[in-house]
Protein backbone atom coordinates (compact mmCIF):
# COMPACT_ATOMS: atom_id res chain seq x y z
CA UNK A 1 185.60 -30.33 143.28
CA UNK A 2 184.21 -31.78 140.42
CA UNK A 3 184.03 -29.40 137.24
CA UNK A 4 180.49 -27.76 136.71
CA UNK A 5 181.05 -26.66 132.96
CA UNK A 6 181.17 -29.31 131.20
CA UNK A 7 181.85 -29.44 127.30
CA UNK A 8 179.71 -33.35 126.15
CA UNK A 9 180.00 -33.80 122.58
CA UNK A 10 178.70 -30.34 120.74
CA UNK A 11 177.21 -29.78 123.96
CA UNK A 12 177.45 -27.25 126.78
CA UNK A 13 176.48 -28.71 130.22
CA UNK A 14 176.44 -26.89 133.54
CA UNK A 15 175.43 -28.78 136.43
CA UNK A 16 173.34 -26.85 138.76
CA UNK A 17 172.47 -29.42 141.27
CA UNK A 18 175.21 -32.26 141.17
CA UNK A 19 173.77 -35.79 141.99
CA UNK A 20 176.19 -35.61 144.90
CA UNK A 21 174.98 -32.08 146.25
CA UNK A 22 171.93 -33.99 147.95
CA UNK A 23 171.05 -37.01 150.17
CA UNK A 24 168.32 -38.37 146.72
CA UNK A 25 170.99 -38.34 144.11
CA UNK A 26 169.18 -35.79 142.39
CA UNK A 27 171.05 -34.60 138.96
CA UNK A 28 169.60 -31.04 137.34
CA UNK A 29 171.70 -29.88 134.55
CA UNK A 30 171.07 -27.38 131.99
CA UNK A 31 172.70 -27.88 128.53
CA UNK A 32 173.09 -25.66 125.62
CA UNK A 33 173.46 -27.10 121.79
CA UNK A 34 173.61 -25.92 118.14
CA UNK A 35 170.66 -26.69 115.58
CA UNK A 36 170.58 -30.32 115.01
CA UNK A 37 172.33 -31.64 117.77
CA UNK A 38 171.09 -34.91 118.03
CA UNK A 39 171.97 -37.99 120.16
CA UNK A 40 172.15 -41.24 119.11
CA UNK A 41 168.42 -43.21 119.94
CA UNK A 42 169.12 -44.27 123.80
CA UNK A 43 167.72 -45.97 126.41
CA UNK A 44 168.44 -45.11 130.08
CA UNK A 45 167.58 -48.47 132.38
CA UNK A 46 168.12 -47.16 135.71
CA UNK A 47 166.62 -43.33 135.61
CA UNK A 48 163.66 -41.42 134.41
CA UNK A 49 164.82 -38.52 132.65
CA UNK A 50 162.65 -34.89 132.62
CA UNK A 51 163.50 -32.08 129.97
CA UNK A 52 162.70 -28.68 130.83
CA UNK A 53 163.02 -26.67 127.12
CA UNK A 54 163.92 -23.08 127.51
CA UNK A 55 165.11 -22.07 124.36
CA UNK A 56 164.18 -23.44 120.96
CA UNK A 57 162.14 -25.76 119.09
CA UNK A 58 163.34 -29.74 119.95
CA UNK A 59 161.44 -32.80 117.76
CA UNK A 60 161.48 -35.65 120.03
CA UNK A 61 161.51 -39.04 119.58
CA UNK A 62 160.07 -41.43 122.62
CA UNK A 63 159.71 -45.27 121.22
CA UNK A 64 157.62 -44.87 118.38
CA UNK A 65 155.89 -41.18 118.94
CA UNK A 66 157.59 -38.01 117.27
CA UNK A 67 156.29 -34.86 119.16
CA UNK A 68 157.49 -31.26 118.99
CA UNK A 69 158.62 -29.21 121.86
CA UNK A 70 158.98 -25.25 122.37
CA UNK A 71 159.97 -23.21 125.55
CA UNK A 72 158.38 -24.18 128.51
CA UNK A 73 157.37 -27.43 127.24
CA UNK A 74 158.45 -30.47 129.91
CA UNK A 75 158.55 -33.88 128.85
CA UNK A 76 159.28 -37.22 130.38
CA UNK A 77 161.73 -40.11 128.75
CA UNK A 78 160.99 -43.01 130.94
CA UNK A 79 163.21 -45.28 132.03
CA UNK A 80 163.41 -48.67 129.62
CA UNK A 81 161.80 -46.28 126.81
CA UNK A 82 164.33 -45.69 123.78
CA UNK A 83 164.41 -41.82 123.38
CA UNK A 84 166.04 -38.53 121.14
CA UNK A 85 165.67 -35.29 120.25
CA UNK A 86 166.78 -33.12 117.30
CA UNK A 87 167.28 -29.33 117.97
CA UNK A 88 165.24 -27.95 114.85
CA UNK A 89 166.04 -24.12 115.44
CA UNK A 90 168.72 -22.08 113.62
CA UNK A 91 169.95 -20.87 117.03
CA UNK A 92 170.40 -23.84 119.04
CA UNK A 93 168.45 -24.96 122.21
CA UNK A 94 169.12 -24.54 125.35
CA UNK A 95 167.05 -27.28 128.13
CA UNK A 96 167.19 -28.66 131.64
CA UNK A 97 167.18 -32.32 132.38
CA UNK A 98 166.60 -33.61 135.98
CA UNK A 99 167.33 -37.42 137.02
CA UNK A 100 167.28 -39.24 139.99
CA UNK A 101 170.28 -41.67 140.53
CA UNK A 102 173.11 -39.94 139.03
CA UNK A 103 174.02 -42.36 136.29
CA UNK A 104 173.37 -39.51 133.09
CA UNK A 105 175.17 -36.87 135.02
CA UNK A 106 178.05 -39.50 135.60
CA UNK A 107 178.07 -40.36 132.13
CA UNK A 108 178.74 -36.90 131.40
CA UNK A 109 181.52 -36.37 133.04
CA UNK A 110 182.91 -39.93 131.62
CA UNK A 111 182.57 -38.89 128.15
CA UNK A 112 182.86 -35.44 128.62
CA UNK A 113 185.95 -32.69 129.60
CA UNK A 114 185.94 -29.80 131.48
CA UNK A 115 184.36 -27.01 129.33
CA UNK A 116 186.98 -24.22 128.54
CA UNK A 117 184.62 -21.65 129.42
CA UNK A 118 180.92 -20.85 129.31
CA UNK A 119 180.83 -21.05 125.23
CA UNK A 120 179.65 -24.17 122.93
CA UNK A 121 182.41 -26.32 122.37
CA UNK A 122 184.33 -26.18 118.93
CA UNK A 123 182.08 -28.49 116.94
CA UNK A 124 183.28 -32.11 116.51
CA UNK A 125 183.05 -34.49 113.95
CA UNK A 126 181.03 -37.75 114.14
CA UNK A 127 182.79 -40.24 115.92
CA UNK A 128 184.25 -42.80 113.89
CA UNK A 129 182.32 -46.72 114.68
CA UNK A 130 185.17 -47.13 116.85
CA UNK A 131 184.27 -44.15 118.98
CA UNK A 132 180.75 -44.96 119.24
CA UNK A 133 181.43 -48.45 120.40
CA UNK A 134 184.07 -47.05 123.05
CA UNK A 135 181.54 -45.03 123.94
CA UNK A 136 178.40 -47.42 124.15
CA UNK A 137 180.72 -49.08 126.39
CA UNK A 138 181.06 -46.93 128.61
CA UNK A 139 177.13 -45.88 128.45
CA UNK A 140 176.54 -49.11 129.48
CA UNK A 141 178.03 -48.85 132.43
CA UNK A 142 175.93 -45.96 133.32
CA UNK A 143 172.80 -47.91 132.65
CA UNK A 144 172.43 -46.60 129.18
CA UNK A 145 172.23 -48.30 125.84
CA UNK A 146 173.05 -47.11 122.40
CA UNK A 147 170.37 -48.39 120.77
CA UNK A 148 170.04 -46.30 116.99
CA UNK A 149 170.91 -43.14 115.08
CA UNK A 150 170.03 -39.37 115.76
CA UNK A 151 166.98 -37.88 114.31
CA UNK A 152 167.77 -36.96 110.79
């Protein structure tokens, strides 16, 4: 069985409904971060993407718009729109996303390892340009582009 702790960068990921668990290839994880965690500007081509925020105050980036987001806030990333988030409180954020075809959650476990136990990874450096190419590549093969920074 595949691992539902996952550690994914500085990020804790627990998959609660694994794209596999269904007939729809539905993906609902919940993920847990530190104060500005912040992925590099992406674009998924082959899923929408839904956040659910539970804990903490996220500024988003989707294409052009910066919007802030606190608990029980749900946005939409589109698919084809280039999207981030920053985690702007001093205790982290915790959030749901939900997809559709199982690419994110399979990039996940790609790039990811099983998680250790149900605590934040030890924090990592930023990967070096070599890393972040590596790992473009293999976004790309997920349907995902690497397309900018994180939110400063």
């Amino acid at each position: 069985m595949s691992p539902r702790l996952i550690w994914f960068f500085n990020t804790l990921v627990r998959v609660c409904v694994a794209e596999d668990d269904g007939k729809d290839g539905l993906s609902v994880l919940e993920h847990r971060a530190p104060f500005g965690d912040s992925p590099p500007l992406h674009i998924h081509h082959t899923e929408d993407e839904i956040f659910r925020i539970l804990e903490g105050e996220f500024r988003f980036q989707m294409g052009d718009t910066i919007q802030r987001f606190e608990p029980g806030a749900v946005c939409l990333a589109p698919k084809g729109i280039a999207h981030t988030y920053r985690i702007e409180s001093s205790t982290g954020g915790r959030w749901e996303t939900v997809t559709a075809h199982g690419d994110f959650e399979r990039f996940i476990r790609a790039v990811g390892r099983e998680a250790e136990g149900n605590e934040l990874p030890p924090p990592a450096a930023l990967p070096s340009p070599e890393a972040l190419e590596k790992i473009g590549a293999i976004a790309r093969t997920f349907g995902i582009d690497l397309v900018g920074g994180p939110l400063d």
